[in-house]
Structures are given as C-alpha cells and as structure tokens.
C-alpha atoms as a PDB file:
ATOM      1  CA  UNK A   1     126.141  26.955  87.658  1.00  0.00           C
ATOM      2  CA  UNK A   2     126.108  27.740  91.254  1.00  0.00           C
ATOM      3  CA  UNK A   3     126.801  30.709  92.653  1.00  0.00           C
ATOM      4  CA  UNK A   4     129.937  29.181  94.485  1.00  0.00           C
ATOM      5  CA  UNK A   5     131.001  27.888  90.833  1.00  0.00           C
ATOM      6  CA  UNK A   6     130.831  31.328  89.499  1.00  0.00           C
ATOM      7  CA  UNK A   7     132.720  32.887  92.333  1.00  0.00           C
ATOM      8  CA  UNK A   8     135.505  30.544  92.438  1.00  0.00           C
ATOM      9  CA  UNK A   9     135.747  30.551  88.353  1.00  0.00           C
ATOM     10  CA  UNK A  10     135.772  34.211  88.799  1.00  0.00           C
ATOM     11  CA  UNK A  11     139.265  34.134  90.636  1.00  0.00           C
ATOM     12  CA  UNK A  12     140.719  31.615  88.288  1.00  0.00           C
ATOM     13  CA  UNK A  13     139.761  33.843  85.752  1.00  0.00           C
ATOM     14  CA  UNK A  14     141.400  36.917  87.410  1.00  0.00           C
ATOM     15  CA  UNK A  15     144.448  34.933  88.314  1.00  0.00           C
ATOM     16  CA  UNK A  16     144.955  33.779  85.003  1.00  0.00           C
ATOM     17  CA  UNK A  17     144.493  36.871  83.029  1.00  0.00           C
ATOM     18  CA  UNK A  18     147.214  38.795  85.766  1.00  0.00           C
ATOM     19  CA  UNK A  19     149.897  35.716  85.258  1.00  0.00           C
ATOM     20  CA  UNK A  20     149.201  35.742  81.679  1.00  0.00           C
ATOM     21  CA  UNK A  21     149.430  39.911  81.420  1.00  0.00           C
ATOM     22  CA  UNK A  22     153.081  39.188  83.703  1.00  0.00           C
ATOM     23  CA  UNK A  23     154.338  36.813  81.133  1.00  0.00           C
ATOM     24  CA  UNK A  24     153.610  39.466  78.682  1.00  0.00           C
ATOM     25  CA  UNK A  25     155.135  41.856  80.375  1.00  0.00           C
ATOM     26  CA  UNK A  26     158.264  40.095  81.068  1.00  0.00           C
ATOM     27  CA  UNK A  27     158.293  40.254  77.071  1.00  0.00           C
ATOM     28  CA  UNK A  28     159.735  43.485  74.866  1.00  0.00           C
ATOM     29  CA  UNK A  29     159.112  42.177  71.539  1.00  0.00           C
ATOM     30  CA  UNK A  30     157.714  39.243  69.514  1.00  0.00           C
ATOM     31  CA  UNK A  31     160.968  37.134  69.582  1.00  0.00           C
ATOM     32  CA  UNK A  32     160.264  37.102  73.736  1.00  0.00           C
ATOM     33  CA  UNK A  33     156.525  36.587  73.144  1.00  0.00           C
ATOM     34  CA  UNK A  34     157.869  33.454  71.578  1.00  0.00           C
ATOM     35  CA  UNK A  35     160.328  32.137  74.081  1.00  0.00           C
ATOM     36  CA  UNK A  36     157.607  32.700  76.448  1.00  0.00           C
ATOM     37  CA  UNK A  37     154.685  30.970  74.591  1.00  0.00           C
ATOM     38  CA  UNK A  38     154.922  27.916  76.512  1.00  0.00           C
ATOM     39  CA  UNK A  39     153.373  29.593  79.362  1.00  0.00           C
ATOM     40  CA  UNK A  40     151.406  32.114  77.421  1.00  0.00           C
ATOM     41  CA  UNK A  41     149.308  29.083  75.426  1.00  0.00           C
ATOM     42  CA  UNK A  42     148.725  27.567  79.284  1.00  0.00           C
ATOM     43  CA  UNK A  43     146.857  30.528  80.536  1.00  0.00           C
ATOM     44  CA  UNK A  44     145.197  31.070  77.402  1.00  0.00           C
ATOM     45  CA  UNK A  45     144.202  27.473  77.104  1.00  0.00           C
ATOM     46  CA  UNK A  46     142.834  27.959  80.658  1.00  0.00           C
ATOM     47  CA  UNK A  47     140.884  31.091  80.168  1.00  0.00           C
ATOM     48  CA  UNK A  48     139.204  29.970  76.872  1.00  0.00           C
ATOM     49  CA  UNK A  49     137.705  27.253  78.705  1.00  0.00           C
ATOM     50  CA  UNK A  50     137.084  28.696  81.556  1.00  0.00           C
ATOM     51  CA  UNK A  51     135.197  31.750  81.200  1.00  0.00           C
ATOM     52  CA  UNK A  52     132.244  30.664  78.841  1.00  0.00           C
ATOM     53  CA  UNK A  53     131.336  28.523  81.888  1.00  0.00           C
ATOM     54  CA  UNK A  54     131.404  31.245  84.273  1.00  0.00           C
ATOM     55  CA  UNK A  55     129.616  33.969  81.722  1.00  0.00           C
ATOM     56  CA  UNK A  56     132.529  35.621  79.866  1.00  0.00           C
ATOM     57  CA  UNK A  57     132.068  34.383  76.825  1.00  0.00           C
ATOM     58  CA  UNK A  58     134.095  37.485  75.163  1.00  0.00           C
ATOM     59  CA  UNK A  59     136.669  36.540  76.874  1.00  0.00           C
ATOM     60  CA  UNK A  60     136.696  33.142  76.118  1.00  0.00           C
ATOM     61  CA  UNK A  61     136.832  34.032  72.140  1.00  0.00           C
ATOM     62  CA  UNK A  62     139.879  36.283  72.685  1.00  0.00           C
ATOM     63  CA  UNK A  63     141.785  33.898  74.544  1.00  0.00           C
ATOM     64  CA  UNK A  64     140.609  31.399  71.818  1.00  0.00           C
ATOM     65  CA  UNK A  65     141.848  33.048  69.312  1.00  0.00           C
ATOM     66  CA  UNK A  66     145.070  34.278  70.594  1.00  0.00           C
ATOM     67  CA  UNK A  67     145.913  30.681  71.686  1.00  0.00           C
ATOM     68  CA  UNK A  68     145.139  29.285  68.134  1.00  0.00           C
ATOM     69  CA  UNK A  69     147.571  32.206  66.499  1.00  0.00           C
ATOM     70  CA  UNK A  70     150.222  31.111  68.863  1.00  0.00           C
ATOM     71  CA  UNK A  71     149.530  27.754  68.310  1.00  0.00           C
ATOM     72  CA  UNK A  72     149.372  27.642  64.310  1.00  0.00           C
ATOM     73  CA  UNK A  73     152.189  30.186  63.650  1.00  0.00           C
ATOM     74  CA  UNK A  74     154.733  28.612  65.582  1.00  0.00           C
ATOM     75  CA  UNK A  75     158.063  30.092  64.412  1.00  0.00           C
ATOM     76  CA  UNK A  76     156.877  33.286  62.878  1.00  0.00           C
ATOM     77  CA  UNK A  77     155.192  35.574  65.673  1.00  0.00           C
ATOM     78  CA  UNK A  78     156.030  38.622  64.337  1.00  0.00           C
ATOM     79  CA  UNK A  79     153.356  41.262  65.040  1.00  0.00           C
ATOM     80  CA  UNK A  80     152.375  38.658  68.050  1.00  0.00           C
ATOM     81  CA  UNK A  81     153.355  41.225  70.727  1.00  0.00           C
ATOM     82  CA  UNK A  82     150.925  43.669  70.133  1.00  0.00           C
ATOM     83  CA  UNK A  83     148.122  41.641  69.317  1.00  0.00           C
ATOM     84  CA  UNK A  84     148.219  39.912  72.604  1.00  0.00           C
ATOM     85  CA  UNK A  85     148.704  42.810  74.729  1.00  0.00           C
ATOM     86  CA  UNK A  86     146.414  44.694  73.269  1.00  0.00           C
ATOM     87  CA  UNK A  87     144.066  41.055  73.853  1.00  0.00           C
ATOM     88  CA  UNK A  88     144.765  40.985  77.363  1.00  0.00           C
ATOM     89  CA  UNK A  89     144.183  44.882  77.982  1.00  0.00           C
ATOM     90  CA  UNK A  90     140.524  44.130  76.111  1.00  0.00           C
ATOM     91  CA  UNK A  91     140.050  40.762  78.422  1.00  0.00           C
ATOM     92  CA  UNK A  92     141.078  43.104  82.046  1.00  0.00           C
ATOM     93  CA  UNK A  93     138.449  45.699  80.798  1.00  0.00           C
ATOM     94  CA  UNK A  94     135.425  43.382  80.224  1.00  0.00           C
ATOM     95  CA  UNK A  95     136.576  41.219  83.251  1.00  0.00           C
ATOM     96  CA  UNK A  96     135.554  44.309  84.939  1.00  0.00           C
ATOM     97  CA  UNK A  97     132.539  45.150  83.434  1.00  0.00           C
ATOM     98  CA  UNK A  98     133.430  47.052  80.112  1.00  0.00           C
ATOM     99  CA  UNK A  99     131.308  46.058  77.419  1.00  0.00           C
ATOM    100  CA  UNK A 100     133.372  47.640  74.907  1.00  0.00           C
ATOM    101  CA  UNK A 101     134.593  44.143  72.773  1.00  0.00           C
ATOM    102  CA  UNK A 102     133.550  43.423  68.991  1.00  0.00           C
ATOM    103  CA  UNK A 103     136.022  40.622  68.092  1.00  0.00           C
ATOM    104  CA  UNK A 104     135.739  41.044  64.602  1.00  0.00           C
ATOM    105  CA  UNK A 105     138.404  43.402  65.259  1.00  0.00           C
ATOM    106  CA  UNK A 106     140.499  41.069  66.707  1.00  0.00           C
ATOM    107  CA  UNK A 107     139.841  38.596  64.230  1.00  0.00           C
ATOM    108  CA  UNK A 108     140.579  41.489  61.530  1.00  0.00           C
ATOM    109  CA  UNK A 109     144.248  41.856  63.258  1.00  0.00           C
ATOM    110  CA  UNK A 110     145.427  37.936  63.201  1.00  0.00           C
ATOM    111  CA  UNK A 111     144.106  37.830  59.771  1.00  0.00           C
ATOM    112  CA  UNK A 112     145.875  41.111  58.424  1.00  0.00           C
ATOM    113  CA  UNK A 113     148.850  39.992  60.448  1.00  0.00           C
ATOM    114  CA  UNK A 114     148.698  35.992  59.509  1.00  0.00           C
ATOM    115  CA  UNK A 115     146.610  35.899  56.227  1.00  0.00           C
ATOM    116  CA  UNK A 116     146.399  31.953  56.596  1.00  0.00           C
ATOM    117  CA  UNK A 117     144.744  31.990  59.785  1.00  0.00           C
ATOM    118  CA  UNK A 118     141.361  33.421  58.120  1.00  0.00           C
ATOM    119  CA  UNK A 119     139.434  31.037  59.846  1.00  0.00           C
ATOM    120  CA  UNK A 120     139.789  31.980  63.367  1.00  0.00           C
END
C-alpha cells in the first residue's frame, strides 16, 4: 500500500474507533448497547476491514469479533457492555502503539459470556 493509503486509512481508523467509543459512551448498560447496535455493528464492520489493510491486524480481529457477538446474539447482549468497552479501550491503546493485545482473551470473554459463539 502506499504511503498516502496508509495515512489516509490511518484517520478512518482513528475516526472510527472515537465515533464508535462515543456510541459506547452514550450507553450505561447492555440494554443501551443494544438500542445502539445499529451504529455500533457500522463502525465495527468498518474497522475490521479496514485496519488489516493499513497494518492493524489486532485491531481488525477485535472489531471482528465484537461485530460477530453483536451480530449472532441479537436480543440477548447481556454482559455486551463491558466486553466492548473494554474492546475499544484495547483497540485506542494499540492504535497508538501498545503492543499489549493477546485476543485469546477476548475470545475467552464472548465465549464465557455466549457459550455458543465458541467459534469466534
């Protein structure tokens, strides 16, 4: 990719990951997280496709994953809330450089939470 490529994915990348960490925000619990998901899924959806192309694989695999939980669980997103922020908190950190991410953990969380969605 060129280096333009990279710097303009860069941004989109940023952007998304502070409109998606304002919709969670504007959220108190997982009832909100799911009146909300509408616009949650979009930035996810456009972060996990995103980022492996610009080198952030990580983050591409967290916003995977959290997109597929929404997306599979539909009604019952309780325990949601705190997955995702604690998601986007881990996506802000190696955004920035942190290479802190082993998303087994992550995985280990949706699957404790949502036993049925062992395969993510």
């Amino acid at each position: 990719m060129s280096d333009e490529f990279l710097k303009v994915a860069r941004q989109e990348i940023q952007l998304e990951i502070n409109e998606l960490e304002h919709d969670i925000l504007r959220c108190s619990d997982d009832k909100s997280v799911f009146e909300n998901s509408q616009s949650i899924e979009s930035h996810l959806h456009k972060i996990s496709g995103l980022a492996p192309m610009a080198g952030q694989e990580k983050i591409g695999q967290i916003a995977k994953i959290i997109y597929k939980m929404l997306k599979e669980q539909h009604n019952d997103l309780t325990g949601s809330y705190h997955i995702i922020s604690n998601a986007i908190e881990d996506m802000k950190k190696i955004f920035h450089g942190a290479d802190i991410y082993d998303i087994s953990e992550l995985k280990r969380q949706v699957h404790d939470r949502f036993p049925h969605l062992s395969h993510l």
